[in-house]
PDB file of N, CA and C in Angstrom:
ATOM      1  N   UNK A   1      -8.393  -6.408  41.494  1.00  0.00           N
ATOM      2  CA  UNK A   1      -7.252  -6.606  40.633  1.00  0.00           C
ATOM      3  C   UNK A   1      -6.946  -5.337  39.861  1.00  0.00           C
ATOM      4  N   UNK A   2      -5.794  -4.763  39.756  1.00  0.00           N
ATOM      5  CA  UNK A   2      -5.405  -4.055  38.967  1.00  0.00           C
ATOM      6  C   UNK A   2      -4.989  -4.179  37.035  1.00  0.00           C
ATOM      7  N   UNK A   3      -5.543  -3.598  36.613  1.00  0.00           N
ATOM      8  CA  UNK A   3      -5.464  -3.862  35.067  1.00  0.00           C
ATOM      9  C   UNK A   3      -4.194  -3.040  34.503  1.00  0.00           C
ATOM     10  N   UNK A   4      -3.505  -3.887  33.871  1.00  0.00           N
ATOM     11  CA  UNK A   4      -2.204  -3.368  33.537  1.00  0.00           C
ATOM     12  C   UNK A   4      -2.259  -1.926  32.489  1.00  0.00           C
ATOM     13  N   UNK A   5      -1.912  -1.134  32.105  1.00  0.00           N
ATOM     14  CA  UNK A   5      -2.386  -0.288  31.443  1.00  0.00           C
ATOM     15  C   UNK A   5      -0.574   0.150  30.068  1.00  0.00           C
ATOM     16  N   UNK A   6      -0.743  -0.437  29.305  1.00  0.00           N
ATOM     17  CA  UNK A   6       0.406  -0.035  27.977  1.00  0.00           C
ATOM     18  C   UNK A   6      -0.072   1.525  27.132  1.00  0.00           C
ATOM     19  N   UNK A   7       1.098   2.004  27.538  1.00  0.00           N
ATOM     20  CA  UNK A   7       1.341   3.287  26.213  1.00  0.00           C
ATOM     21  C   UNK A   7       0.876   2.747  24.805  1.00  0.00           C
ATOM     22  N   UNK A   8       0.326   3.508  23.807  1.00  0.00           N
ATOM     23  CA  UNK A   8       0.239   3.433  22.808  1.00  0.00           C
ATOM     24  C   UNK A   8       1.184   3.331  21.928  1.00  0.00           C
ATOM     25  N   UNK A   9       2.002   3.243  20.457  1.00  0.00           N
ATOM     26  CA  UNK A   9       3.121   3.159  19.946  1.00  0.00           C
ATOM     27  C   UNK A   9       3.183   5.016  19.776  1.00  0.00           C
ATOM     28  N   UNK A  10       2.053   5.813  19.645  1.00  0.00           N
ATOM     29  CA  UNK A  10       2.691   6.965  19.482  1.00  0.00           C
ATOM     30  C   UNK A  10       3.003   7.939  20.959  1.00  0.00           C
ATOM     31  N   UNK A  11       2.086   8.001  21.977  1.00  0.00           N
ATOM     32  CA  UNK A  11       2.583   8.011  23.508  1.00  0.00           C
ATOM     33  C   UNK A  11       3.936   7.339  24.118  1.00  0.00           C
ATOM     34  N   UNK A  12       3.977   6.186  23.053  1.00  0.00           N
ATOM     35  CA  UNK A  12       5.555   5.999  23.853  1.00  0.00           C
ATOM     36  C   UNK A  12       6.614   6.913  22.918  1.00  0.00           C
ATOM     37  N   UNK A  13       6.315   6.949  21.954  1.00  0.00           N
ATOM     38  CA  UNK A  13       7.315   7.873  20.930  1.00  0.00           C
ATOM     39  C   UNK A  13       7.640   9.555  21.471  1.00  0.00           C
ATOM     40  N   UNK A  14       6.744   9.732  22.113  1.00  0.00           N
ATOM     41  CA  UNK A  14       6.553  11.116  22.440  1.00  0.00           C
ATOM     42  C   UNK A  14       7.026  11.167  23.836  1.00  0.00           C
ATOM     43  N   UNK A  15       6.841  10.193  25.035  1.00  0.00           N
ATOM     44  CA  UNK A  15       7.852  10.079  26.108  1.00  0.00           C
ATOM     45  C   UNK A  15       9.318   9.596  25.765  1.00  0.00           C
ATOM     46  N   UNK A  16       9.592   8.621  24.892  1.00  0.00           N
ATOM     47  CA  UNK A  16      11.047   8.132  24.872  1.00  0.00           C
ATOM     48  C   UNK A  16      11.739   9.663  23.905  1.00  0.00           C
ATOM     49  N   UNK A  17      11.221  10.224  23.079  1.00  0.00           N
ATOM     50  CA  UNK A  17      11.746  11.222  22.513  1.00  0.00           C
ATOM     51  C   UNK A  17      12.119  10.410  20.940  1.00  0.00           C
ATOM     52  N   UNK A  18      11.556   9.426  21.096  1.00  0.00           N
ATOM     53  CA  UNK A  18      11.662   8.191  19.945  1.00  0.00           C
ATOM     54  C   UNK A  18      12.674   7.267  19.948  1.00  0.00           C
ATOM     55  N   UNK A  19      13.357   7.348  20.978  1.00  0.00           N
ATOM     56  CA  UNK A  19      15.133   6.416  21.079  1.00  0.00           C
ATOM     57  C   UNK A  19      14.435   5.114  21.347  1.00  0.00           C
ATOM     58  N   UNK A  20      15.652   4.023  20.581  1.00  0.00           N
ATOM     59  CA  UNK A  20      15.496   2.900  20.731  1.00  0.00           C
ATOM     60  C   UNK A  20      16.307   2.745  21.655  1.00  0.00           C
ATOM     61  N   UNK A  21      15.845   1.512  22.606  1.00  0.00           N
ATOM     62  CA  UNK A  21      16.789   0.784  24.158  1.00  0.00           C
ATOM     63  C   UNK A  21      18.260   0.877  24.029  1.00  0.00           C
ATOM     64  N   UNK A  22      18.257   0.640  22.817  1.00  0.00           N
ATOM     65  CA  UNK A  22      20.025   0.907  22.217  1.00  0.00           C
ATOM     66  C   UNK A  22      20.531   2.277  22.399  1.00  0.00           C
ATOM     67  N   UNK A  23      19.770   3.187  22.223  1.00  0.00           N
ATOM     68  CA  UNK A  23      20.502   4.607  22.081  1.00  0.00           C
ATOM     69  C   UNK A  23      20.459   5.461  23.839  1.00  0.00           C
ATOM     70  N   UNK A  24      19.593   4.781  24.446  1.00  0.00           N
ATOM     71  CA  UNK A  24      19.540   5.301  25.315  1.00  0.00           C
ATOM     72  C   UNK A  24      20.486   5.945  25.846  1.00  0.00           C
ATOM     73  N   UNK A  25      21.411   4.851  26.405  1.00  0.00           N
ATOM     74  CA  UNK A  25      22.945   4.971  26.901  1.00  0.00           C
ATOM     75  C   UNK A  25      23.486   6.329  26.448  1.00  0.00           C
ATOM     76  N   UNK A  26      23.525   6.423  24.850  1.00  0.00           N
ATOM     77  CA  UNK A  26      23.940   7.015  24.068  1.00  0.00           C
ATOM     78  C   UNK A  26      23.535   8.729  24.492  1.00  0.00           C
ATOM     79  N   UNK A  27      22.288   8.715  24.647  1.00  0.00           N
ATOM     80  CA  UNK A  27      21.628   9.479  24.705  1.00  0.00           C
ATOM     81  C   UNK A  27      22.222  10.354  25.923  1.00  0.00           C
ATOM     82  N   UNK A  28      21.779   9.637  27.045  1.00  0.00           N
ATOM     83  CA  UNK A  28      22.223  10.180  28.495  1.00  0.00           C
ATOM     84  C   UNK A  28      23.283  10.780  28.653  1.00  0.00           C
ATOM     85  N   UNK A  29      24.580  10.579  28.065  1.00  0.00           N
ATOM     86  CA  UNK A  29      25.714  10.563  27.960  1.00  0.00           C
ATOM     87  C   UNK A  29      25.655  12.189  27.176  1.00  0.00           C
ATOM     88  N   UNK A  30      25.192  12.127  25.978  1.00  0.00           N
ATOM     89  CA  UNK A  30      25.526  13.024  25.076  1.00  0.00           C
ATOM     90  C   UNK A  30      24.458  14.202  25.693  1.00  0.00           C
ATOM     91  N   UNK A  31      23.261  14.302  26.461  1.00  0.00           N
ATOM     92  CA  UNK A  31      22.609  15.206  27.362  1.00  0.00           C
ATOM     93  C   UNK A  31      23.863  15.848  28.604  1.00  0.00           C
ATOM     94  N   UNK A  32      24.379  14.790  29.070  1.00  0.00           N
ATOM     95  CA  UNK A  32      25.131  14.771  30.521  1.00  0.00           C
ATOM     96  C   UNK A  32      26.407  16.182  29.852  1.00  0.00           C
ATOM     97  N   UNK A  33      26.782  15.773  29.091  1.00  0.00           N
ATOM     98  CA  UNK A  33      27.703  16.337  28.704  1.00  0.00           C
ATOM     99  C   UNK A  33      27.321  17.536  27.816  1.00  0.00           C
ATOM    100  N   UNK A  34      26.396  17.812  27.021  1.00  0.00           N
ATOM    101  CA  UNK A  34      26.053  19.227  26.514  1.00  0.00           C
ATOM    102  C   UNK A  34      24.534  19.733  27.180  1.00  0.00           C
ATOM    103  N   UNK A  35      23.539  18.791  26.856  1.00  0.00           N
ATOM    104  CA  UNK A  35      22.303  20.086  27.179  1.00  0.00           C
ATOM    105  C   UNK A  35      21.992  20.462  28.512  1.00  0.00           C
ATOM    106  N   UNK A  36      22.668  19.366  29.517  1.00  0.00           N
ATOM    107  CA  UNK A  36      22.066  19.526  31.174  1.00  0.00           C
ATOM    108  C   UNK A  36      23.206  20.264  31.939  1.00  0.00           C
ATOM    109  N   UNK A  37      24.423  20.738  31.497  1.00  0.00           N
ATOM    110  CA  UNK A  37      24.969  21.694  31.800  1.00  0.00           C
ATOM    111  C   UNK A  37      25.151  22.889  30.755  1.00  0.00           C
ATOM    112  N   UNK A  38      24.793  23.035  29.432  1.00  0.00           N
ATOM    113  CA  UNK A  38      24.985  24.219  28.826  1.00  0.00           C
ATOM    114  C   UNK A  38      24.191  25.464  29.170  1.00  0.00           C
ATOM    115  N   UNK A  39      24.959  26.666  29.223  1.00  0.00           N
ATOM    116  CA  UNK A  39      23.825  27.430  29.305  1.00  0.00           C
ATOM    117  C   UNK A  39      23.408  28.674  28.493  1.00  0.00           C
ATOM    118  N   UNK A  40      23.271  28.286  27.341  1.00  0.00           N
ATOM    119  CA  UNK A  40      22.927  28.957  26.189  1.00  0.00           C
ATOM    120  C   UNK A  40      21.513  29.191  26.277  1.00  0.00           C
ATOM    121  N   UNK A  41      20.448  28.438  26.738  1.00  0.00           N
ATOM    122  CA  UNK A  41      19.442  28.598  27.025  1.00  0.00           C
ATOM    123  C   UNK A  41      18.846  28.678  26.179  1.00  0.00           C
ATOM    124  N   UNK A  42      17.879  30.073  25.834  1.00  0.00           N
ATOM    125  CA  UNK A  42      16.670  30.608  24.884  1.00  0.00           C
ATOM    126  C   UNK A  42      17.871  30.474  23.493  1.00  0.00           C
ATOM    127  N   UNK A  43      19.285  30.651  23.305  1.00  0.00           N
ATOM    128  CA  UNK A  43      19.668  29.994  21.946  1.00  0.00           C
ATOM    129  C   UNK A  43      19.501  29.439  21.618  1.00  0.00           C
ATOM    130  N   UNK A  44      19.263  28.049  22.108  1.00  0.00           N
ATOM    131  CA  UNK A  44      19.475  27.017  21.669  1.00  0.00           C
ATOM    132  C   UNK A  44      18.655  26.592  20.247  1.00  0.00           C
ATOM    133  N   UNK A  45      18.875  26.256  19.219  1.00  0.00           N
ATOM    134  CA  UNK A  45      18.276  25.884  18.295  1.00  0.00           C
ATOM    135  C   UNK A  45      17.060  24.841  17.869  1.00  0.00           C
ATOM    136  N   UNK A  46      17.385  23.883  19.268  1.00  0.00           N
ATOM    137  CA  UNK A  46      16.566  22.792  19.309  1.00  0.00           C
ATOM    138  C   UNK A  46      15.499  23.196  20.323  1.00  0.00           C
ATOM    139  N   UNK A  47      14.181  22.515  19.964  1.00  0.00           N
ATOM    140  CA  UNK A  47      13.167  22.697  21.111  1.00  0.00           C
ATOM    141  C   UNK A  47      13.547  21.948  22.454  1.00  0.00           C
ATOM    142  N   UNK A  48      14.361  20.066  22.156  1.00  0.00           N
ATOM    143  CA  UNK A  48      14.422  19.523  23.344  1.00  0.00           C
ATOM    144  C   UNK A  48      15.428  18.951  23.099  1.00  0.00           C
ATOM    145  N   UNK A  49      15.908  17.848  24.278  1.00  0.00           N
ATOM    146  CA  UNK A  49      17.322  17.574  24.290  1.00  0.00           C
ATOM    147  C   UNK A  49      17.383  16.321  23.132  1.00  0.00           C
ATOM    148  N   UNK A  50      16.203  15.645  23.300  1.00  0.00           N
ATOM    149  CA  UNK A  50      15.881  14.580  22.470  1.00  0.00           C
ATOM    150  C   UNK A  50      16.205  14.851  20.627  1.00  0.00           C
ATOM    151  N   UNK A  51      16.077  16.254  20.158  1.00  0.00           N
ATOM    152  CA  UNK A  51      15.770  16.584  19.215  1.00  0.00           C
ATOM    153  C   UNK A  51      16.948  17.183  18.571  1.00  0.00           C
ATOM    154  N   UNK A  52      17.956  17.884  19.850  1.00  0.00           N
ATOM    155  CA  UNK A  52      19.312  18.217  20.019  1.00  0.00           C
ATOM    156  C   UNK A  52      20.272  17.112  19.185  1.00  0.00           C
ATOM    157  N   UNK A  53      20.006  15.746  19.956  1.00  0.00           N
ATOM    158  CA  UNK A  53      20.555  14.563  20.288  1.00  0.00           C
ATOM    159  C   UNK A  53      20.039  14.033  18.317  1.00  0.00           C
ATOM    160  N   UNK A  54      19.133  13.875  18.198  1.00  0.00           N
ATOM    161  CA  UNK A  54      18.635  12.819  16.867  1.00  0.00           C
ATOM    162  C   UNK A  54      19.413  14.099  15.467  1.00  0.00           C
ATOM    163  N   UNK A  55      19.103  15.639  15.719  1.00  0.00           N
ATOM    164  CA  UNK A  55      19.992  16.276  14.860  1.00  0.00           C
ATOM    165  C   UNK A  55      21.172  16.195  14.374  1.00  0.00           C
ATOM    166  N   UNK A  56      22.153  15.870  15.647  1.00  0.00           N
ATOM    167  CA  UNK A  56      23.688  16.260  15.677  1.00  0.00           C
ATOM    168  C   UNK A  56      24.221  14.730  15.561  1.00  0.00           C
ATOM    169  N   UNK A  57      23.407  13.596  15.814  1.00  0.00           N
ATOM    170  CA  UNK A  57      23.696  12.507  15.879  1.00  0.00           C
ATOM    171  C   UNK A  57      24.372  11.775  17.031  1.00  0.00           C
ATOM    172  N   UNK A  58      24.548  12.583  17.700  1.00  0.00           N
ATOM    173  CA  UNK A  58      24.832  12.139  19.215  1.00  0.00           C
ATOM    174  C   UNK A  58      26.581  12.715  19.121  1.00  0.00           C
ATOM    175  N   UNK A  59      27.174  13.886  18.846  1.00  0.00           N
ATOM    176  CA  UNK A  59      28.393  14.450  18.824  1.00  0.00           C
ATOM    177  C   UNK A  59      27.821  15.258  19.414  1.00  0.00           C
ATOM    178  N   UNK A  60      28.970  15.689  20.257  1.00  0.00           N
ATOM    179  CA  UNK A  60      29.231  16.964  20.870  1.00  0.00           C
ATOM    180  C   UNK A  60      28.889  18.414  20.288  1.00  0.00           C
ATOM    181  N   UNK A  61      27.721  18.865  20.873  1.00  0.00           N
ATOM    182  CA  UNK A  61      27.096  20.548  20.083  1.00  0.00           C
ATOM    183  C   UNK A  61      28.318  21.246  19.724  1.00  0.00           C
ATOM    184  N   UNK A  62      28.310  21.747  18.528  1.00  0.00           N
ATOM    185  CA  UNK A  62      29.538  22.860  18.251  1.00  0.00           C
ATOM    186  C   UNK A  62      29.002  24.349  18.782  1.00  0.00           C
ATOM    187  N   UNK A  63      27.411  24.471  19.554  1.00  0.00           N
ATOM    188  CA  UNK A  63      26.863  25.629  20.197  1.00  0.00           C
ATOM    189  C   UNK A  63      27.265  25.741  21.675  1.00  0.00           C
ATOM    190  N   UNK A  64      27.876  24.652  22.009  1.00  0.00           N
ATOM    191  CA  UNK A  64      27.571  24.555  23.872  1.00  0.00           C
ATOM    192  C   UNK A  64      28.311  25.676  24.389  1.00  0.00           C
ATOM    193  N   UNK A  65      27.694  26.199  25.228  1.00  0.00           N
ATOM    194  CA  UNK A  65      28.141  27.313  26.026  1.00  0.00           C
ATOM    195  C   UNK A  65      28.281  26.777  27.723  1.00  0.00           C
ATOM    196  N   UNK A  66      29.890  27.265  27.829  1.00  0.00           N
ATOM    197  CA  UNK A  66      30.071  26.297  29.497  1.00  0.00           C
ATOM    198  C   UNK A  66      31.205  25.874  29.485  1.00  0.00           C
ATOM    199  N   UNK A  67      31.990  25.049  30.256  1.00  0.00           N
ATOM    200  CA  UNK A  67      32.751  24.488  30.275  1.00  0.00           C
ATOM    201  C   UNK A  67      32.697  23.091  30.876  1.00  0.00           C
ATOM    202  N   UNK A  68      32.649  22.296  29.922  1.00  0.00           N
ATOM    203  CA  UNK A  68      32.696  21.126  29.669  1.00  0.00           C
ATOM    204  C   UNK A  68      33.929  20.326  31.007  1.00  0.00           C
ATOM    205  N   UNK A  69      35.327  20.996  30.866  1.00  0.00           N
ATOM    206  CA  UNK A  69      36.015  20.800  31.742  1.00  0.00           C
ATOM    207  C   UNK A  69      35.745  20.249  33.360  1.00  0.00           C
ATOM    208  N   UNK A  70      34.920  20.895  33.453  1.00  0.00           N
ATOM    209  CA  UNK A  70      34.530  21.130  35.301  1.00  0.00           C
ATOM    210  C   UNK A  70      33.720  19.820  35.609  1.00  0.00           C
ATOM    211  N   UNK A  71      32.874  19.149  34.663  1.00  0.00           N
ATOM    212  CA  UNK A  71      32.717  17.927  34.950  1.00  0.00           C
ATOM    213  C   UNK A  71      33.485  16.745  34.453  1.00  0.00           C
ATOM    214  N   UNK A  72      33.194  15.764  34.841  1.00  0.00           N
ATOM    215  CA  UNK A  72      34.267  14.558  35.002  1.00  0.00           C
ATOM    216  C   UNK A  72      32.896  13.497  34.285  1.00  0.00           C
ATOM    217  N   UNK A  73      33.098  12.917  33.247  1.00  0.00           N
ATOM    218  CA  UNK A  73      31.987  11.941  32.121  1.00  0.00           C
ATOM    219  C   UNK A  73      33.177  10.398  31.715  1.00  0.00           C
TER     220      UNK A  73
END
């Protein structure tokens, strides 16, 4: 038999980036559209996208470098 094995409350905090099921959506969306096409790179202010995202509150970076245009969200 296999034994089920659960994340801890702080292991899951540190994979989810801390988002609740609710923000997820939120989340993906606001990555899709600034950190996984910007390419500002070593600028960037934030260490991760997660951290990007809980800063700015989930608006659009006023840093993004790129054009936003070329994809379709």
């Amino acid at each position: 038999m296999s034994e089920e094995k659960k994340l801890n409350d702080e292991a899951l905090k540190d994979v989810s980036g801390g988002l609740k099921q609710e923000e997820w959506e939120r989340y993906s969306l606001f990555n899709a559209r600034n950190c996984a096409i910007c390419t500002a790179g070593r600028r960037c202010l934030y260490q991760t996208t997660f951290e990007a995202f809980d800063k700015m509150g989930g608006v659009d970076c006023p840093d993004f470098v790129g054009d936003r245009r070329a994809y379709k969200f």
